[in-house]
N, C-alpha and C. Protein backbone atom coordinates (compact mmCIF):
# COMPACT_ATOMS: atom_id res chain seq x y z
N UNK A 1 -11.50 2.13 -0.71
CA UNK A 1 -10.66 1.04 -0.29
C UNK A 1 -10.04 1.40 1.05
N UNK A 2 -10.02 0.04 1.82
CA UNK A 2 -9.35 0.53 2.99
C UNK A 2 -8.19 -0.62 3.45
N UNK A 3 -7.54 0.01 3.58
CA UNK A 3 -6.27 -0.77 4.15
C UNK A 3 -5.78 -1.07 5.81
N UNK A 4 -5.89 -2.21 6.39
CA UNK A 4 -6.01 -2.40 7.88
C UNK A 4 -4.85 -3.20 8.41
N UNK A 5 -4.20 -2.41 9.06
CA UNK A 5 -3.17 -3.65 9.43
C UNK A 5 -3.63 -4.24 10.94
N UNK A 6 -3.41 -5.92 10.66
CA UNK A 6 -3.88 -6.50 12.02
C UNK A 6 -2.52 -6.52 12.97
N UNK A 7 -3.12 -6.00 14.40
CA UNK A 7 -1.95 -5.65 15.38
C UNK A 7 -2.15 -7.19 15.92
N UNK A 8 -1.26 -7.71 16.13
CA UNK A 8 -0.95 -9.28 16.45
C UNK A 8 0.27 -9.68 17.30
N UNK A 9 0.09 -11.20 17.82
CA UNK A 9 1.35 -10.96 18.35
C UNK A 9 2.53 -10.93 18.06
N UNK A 10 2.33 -10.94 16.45
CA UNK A 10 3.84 -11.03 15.23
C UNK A 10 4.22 -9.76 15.33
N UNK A 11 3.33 -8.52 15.16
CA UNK A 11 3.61 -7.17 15.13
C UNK A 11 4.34 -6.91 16.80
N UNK A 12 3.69 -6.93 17.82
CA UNK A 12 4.17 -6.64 18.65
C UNK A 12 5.15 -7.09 19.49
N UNK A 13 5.55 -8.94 18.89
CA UNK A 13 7.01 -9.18 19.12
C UNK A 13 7.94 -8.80 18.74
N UNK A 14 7.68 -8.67 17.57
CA UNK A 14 9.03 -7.70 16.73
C UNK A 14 9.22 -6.16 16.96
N UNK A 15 7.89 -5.69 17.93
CA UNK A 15 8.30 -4.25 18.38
C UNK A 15 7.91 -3.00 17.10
N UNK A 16 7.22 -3.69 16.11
CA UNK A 16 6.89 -2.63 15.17
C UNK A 16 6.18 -1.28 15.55
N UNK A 17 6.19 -0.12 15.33
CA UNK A 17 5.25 0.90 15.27
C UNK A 17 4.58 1.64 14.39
N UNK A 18 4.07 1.95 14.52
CA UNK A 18 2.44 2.32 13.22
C UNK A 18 3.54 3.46 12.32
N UNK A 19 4.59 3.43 12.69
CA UNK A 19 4.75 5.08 11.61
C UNK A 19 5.93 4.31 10.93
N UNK A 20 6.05 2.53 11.01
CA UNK A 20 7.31 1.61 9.86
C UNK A 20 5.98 1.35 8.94
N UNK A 21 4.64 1.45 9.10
CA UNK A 21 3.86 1.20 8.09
C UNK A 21 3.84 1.93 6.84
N UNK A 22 3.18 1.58 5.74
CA UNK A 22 2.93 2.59 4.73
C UNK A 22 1.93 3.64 5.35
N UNK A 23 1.97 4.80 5.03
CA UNK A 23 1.40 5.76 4.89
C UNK A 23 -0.62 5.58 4.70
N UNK A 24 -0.81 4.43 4.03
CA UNK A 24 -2.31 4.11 2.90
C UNK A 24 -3.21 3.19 4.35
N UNK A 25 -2.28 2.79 5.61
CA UNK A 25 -2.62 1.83 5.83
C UNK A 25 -3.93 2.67 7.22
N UNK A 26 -4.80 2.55 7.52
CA UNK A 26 -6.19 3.63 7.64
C UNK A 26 -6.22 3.29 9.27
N UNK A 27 -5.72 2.07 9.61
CA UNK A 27 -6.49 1.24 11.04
C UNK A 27 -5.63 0.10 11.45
N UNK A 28 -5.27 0.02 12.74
CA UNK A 28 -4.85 -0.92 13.31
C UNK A 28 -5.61 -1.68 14.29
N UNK A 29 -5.67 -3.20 14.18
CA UNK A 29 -7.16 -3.55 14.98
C UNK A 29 -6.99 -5.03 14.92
N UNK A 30 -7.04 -5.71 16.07
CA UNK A 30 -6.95 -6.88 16.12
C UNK A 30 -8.11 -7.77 15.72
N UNK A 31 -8.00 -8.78 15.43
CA UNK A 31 -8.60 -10.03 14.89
C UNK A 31 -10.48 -9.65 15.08
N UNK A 32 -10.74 -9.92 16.24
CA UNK A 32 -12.37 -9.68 16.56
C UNK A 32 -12.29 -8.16 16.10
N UNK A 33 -11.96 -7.19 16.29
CA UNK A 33 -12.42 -6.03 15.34
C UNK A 33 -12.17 -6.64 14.11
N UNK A 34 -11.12 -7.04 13.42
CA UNK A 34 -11.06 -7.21 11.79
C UNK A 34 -12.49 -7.62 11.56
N UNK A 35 -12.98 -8.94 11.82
CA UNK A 35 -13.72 -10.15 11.09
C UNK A 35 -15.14 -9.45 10.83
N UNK A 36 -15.62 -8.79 11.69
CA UNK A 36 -16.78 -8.44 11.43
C UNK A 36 -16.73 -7.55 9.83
N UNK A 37 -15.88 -6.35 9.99
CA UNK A 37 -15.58 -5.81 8.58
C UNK A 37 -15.66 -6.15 7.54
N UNK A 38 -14.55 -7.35 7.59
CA UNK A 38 -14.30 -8.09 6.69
C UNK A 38 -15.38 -9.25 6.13
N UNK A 39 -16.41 -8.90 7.11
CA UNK A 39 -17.53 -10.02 6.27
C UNK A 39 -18.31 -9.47 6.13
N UNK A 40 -18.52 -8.21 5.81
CA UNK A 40 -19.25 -6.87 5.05
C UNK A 40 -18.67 -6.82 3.82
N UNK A 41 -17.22 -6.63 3.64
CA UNK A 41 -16.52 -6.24 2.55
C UNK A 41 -16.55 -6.77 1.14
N UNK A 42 -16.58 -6.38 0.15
CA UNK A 42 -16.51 -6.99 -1.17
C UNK A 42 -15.75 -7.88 -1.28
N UNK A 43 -14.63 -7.20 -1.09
CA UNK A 43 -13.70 -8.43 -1.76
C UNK A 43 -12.55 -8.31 -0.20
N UNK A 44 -11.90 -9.08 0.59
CA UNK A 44 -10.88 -9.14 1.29
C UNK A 44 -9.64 -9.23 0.81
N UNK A 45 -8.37 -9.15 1.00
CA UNK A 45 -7.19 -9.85 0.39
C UNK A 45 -6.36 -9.56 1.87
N UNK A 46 -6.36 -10.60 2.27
CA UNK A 46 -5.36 -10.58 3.89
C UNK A 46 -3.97 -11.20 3.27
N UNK A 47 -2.91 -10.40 3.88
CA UNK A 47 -1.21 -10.71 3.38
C UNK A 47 -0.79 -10.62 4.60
N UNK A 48 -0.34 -12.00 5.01
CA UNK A 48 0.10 -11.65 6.42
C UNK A 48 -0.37 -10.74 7.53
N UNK A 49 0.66 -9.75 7.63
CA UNK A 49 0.12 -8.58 8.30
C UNK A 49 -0.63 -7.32 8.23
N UNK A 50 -1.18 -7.37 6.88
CA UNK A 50 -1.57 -6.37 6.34
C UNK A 50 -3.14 -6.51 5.62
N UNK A 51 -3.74 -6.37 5.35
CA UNK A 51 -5.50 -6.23 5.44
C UNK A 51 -5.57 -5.13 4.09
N UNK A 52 -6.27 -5.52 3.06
CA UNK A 52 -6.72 -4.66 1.98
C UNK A 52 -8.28 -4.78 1.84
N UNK A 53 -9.33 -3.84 1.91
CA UNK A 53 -10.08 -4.30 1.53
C UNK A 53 -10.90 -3.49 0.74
N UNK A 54 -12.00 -3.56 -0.02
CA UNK A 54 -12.11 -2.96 -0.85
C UNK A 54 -14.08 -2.87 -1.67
């Protein structure tokens, strides 16, 4: 399982940095990197800002 958070312009208005994330989370990667992955992947579950996949 991999966990991806998408860097966006929600993340980077609010000024977040990769080390307020959980610990599990593997990759930060915007939209055109996500999609391709994600339409390999079994199953997706996108939450807002955060990317599970599995």
């Amino acid at each position: 399982m991999s966990i991806i958070a998408t860097r966006g312009m929600t993340v980077d208005m609010f000024g977040f940095d990769a080390s307020e994330f959980i610990p599990e989370v593997t990759d930060f990667v915007g939209a055109t990197s996500f999609l391709p992955v994600a339409r390999k992947s079994g199953v997706c579950l996108f939450i807002q800002h955060l990317v599970v996949l599995a």
